[in-house]
PDB file of N, CA and C in Angstrom:
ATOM      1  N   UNK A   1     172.080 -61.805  64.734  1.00  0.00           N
ATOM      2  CA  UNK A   1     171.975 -60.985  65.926  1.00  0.00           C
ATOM      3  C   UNK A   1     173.306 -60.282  66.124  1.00  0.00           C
ATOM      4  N   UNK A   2     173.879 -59.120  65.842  1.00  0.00           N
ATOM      5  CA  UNK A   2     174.647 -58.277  65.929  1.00  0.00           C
ATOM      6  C   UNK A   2     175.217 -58.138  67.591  1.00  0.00           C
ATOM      7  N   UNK A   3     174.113 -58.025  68.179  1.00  0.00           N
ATOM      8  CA  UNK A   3     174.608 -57.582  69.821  1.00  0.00           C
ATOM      9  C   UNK A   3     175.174 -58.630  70.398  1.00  0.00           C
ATOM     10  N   UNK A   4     174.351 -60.490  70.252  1.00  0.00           N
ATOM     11  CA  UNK A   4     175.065 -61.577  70.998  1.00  0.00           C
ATOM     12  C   UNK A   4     176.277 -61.875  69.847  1.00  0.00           C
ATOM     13  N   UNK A   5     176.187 -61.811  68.337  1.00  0.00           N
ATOM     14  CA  UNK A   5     176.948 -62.749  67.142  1.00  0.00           C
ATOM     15  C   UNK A   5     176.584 -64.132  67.064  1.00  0.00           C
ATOM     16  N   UNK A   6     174.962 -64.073  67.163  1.00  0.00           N
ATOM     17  CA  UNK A   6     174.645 -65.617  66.784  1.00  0.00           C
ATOM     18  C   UNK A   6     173.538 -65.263  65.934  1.00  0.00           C
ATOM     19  N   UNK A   7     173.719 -66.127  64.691  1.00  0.00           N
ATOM     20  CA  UNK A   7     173.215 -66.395  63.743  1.00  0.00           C
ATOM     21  C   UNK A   7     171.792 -66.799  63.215  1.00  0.00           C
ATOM     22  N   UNK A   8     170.730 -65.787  63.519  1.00  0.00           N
ATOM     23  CA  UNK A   8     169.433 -66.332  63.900  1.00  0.00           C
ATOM     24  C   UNK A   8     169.007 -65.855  61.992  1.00  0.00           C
ATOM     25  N   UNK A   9     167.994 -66.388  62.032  1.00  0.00           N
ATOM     26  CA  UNK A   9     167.274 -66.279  60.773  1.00  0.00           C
ATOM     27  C   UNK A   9     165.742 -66.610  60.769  1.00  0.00           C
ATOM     28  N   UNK A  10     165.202 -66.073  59.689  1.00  0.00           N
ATOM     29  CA  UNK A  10     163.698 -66.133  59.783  1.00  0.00           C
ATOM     30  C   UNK A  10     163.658 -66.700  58.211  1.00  0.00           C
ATOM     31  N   UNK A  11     162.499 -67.398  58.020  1.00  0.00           N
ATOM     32  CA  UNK A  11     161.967 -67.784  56.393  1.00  0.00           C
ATOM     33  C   UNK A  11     160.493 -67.738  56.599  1.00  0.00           C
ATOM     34  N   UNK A  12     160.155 -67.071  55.888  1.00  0.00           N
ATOM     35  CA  UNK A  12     158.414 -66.907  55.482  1.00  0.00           C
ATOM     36  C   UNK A  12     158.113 -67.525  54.099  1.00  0.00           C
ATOM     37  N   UNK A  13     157.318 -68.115  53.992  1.00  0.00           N
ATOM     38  CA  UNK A  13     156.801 -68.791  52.983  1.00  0.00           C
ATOM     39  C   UNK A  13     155.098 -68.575  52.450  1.00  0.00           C
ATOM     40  N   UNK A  14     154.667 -67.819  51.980  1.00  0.00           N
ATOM     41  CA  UNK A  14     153.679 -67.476  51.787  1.00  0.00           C
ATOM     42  C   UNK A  14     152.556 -68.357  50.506  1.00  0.00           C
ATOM     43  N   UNK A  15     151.223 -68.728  51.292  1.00  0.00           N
ATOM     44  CA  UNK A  15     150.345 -69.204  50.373  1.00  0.00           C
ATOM     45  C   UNK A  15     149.913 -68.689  50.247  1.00  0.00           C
ATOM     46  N   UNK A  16     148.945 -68.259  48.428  1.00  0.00           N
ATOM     47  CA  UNK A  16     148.252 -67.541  48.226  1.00  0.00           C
ATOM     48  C   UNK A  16     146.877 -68.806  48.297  1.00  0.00           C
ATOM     49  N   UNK A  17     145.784 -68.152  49.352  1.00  0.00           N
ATOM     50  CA  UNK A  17     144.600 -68.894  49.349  1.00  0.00           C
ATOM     51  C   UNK A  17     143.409 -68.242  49.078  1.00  0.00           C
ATOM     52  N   UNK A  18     143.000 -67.511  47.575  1.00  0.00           N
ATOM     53  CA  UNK A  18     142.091 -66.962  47.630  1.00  0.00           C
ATOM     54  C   UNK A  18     141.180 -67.038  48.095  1.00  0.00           C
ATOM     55  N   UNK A  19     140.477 -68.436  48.562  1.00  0.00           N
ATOM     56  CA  UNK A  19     139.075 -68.520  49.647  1.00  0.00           C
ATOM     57  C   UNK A  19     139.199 -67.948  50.840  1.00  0.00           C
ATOM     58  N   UNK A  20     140.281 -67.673  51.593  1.00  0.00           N
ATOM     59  CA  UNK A  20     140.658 -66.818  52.872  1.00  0.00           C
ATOM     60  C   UNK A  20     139.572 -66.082  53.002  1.00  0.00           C
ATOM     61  N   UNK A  21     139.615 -64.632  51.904  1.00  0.00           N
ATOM     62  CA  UNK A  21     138.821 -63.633  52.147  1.00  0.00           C
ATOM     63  C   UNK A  21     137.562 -63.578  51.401  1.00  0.00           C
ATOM     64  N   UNK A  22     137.037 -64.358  51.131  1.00  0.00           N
ATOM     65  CA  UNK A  22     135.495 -64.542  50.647  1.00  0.00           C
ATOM     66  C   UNK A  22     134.763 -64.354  51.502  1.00  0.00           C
ATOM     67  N   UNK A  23     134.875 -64.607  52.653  1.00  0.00           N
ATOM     68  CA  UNK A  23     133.973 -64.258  53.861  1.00  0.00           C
ATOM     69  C   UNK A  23     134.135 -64.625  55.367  1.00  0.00           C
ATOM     70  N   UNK A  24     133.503 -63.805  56.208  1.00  0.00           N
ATOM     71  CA  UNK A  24     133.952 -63.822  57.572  1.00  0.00           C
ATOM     72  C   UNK A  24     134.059 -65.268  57.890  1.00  0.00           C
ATOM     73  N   UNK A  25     133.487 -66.311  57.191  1.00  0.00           N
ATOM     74  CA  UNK A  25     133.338 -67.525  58.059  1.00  0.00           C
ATOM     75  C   UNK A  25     134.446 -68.465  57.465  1.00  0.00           C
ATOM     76  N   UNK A  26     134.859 -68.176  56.225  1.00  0.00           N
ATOM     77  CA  UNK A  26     135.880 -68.567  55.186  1.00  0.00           C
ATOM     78  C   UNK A  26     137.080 -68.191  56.049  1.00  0.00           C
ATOM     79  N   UNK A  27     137.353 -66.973  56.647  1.00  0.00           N
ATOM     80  CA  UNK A  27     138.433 -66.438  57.448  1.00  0.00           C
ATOM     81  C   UNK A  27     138.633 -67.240  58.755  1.00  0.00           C
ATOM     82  N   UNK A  28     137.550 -67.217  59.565  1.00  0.00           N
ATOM     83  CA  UNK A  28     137.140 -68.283  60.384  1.00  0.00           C
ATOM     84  C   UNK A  28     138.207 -69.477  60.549  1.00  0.00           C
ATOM     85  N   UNK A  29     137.146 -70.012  59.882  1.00  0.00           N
ATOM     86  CA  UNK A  29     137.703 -71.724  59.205  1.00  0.00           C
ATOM     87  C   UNK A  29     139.157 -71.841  59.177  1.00  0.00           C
ATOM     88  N   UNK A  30     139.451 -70.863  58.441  1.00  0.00           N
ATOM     89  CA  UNK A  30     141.263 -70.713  58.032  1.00  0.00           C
ATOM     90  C   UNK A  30     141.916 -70.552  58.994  1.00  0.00           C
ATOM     91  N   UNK A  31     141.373 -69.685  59.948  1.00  0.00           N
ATOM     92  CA  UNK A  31     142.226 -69.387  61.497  1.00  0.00           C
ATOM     93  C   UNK A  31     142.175 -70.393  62.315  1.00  0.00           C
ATOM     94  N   UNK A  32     140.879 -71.290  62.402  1.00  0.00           N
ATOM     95  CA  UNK A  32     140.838 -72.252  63.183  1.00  0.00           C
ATOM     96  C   UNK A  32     142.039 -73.395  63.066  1.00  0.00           C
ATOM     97  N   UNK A  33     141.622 -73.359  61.020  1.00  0.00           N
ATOM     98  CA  UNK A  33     142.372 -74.814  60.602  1.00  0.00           C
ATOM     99  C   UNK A  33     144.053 -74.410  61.212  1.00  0.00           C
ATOM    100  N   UNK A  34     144.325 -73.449  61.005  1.00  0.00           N
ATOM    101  CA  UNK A  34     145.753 -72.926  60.936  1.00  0.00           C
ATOM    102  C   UNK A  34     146.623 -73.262  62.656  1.00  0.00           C
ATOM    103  N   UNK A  35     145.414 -72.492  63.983  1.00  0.00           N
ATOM    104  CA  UNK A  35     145.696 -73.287  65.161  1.00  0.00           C
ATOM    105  C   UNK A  35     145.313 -74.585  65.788  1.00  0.00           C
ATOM    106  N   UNK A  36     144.814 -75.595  64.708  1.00  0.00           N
ATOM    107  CA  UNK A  36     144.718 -76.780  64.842  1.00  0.00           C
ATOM    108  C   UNK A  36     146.237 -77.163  64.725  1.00  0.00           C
ATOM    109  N   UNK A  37     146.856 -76.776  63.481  1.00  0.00           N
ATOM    110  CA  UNK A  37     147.760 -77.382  62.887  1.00  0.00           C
ATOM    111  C   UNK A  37     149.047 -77.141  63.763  1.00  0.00           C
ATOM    112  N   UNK A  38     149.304 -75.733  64.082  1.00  0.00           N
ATOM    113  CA  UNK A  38     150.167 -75.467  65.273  1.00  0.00           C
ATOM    114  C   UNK A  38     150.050 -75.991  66.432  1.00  0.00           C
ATOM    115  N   UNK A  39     148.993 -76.781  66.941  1.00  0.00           N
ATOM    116  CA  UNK A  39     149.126 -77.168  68.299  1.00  0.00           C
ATOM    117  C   UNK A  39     149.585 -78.528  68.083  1.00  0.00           C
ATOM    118  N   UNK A  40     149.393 -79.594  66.882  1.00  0.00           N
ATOM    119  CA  UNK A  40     149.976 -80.339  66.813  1.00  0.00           C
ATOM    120  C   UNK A  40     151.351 -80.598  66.743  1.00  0.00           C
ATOM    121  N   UNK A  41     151.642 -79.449  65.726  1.00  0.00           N
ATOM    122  CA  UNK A  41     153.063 -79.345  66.175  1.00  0.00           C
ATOM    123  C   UNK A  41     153.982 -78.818  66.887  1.00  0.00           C
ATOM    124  N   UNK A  42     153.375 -78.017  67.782  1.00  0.00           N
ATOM    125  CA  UNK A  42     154.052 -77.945  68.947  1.00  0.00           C
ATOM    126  C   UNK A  42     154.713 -78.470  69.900  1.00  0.00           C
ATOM    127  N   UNK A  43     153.815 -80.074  69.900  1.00  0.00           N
ATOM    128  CA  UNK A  43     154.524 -81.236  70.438  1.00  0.00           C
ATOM    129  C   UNK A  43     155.591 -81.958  69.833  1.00  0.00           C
ATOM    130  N   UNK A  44     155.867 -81.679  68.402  1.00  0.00           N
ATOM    131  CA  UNK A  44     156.686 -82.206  67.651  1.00  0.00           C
ATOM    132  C   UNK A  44     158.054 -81.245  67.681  1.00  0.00           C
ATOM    133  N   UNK A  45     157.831 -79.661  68.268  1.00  0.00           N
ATOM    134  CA  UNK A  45     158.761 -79.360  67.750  1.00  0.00           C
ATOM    135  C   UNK A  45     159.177 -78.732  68.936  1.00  0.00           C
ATOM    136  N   UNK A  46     158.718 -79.185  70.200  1.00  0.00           N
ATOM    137  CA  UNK A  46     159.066 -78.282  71.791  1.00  0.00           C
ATOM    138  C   UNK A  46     160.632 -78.578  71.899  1.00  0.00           C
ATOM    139  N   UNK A  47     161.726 -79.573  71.452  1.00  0.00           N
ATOM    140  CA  UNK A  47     162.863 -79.475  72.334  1.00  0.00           C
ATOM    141  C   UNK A  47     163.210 -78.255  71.113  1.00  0.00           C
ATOM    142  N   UNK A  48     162.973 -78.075  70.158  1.00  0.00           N
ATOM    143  CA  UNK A  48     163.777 -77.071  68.900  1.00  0.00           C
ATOM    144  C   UNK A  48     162.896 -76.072  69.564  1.00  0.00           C
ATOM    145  N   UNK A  49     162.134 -75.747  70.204  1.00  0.00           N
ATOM    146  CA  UNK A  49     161.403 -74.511  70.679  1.00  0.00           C
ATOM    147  C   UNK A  49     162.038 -73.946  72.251  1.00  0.00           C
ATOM    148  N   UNK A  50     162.876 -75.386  72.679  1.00  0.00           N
ATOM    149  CA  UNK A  50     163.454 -74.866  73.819  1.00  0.00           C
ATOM    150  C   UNK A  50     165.117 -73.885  73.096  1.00  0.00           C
ATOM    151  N   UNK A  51     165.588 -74.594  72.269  1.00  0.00           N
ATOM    152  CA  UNK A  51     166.750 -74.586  71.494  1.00  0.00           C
ATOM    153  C   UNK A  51     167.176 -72.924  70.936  1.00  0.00           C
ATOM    154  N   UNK A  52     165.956 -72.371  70.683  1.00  0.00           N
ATOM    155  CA  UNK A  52     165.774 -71.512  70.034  1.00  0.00           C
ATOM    156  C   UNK A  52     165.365 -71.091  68.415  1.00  0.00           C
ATOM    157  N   UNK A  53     164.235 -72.178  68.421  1.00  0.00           N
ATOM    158  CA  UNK A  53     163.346 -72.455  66.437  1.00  0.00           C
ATOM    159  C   UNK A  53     162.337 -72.253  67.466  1.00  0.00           C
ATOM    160  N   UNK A  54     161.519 -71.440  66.122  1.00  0.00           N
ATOM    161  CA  UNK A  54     160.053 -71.614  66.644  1.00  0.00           C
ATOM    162  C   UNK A  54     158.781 -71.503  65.007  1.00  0.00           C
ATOM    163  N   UNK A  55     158.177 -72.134  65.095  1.00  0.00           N
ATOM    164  CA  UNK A  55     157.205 -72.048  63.751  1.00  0.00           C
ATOM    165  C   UNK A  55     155.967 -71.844  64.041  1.00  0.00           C
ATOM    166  N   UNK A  56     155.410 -70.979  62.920  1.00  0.00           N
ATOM    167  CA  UNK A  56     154.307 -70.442  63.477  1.00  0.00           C
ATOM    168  C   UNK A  56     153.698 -70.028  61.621  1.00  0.00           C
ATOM    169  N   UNK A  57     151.819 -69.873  61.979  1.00  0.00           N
ATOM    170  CA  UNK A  57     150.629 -70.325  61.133  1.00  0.00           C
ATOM    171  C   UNK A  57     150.369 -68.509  60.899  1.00  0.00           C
ATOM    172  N   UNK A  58     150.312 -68.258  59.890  1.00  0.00           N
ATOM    173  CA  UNK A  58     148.962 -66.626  60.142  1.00  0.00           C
ATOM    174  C   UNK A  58     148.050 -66.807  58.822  1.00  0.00           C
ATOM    175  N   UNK A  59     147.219 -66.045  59.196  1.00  0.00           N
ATOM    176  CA  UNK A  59     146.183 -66.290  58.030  1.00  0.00           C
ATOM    177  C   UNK A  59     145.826 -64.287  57.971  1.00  0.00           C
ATOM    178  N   UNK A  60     146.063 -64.149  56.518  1.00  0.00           N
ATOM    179  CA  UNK A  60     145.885 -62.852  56.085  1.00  0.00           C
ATOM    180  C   UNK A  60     144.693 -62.821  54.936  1.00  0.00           C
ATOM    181  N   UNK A  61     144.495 -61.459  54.946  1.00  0.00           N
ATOM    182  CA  UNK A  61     143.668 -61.515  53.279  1.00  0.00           C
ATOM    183  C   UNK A  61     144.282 -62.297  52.093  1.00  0.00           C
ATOM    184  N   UNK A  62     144.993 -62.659  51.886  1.00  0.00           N
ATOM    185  CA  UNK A  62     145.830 -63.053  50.925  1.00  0.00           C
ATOM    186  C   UNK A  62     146.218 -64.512  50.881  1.00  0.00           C
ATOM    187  N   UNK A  63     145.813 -65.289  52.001  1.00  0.00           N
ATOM    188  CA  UNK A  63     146.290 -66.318  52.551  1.00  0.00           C
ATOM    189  C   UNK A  63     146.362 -66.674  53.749  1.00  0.00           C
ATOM    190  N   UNK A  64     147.546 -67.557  53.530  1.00  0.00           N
ATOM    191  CA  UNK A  64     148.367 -68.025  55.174  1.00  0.00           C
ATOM    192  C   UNK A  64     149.717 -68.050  54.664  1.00  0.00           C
ATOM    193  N   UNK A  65     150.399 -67.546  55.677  1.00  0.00           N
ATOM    194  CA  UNK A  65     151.764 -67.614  56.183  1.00  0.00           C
ATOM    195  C   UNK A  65     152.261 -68.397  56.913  1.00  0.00           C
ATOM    196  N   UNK A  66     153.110 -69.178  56.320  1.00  0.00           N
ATOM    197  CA  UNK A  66     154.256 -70.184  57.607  1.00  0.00           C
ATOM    198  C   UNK A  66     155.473 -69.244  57.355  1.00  0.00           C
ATOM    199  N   UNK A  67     155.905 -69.276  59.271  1.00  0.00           N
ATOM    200  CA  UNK A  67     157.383 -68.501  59.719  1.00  0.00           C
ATOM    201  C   UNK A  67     158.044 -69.355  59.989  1.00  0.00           C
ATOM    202  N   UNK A  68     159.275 -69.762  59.317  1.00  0.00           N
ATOM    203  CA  UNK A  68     160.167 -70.518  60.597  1.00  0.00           C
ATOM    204  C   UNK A  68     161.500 -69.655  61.362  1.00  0.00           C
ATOM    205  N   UNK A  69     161.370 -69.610  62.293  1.00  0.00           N
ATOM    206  CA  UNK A  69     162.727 -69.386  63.003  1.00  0.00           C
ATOM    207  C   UNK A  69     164.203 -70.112  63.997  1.00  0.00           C
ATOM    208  N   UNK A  70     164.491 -69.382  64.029  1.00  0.00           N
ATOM    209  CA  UNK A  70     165.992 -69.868  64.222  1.00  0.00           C
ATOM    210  C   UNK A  70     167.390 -69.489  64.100  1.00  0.00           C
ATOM    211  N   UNK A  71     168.284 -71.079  64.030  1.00  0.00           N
ATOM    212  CA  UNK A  71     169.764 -70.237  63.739  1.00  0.00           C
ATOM    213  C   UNK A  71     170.288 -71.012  62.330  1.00  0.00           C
ATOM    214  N   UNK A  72     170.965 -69.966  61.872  1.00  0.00           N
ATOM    215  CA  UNK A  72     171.276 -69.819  60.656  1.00  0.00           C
ATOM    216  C   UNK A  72     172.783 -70.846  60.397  1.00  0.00           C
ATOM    217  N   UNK A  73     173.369 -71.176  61.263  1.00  0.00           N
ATOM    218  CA  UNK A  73     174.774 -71.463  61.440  1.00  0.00           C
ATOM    219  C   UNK A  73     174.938 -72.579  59.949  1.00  0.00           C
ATOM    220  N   UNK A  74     173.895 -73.911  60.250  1.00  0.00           N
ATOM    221  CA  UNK A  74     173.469 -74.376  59.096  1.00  0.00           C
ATOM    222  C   UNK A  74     173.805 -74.436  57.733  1.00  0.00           C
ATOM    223  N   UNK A  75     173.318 -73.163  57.277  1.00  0.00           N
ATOM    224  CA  UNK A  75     172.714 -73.046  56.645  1.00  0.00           C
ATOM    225  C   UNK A  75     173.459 -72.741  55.467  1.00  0.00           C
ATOM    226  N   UNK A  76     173.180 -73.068  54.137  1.00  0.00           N
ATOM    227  CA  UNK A  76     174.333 -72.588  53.018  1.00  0.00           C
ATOM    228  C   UNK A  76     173.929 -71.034  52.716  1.00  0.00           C
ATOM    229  N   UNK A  77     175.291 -71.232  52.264  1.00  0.00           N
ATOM    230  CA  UNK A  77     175.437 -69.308  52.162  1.00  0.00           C
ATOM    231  C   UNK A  77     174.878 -69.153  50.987  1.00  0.00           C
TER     232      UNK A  77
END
């Protein structure tokens, strides 16, 4: 972050799940499974969500996507 000088960062990690887009209900399923999985961990990860991390599920043609965010300070160069 340039404007405050704190060190935030993003990582995307991408699955390729070809059954995703086979069909509307295949897509479905995937979106459902995906905010199942986030609400569980939401409870696991609320004080790092107060902190400033946040992780999060998407489901594309191509797959699903996990985001994580945050600060970078960590982190090796």
């Amino acid at each position: 972050d340039s404007h405050f000088k704190i060190p935030k960062a993003e990582i995307f990690v991408n699955f390729n799940v070809p059954w995703v887009s086979d069909s509307p209900q295949n897509h479905l399923l995937a979106k459902m499974y995906t905010e199942m999985i986030i609400d569980s961990l939401r409870e696991e990860f609320y004080s790092a969500t107060l902190a400033g991390a946040d992780i999060g599920l998407s489901v594309h043609t191509r797959g699903i996507t996990l985001t994580l965010t945050g600060y970078s300070d960590k982190q090796d160069k």
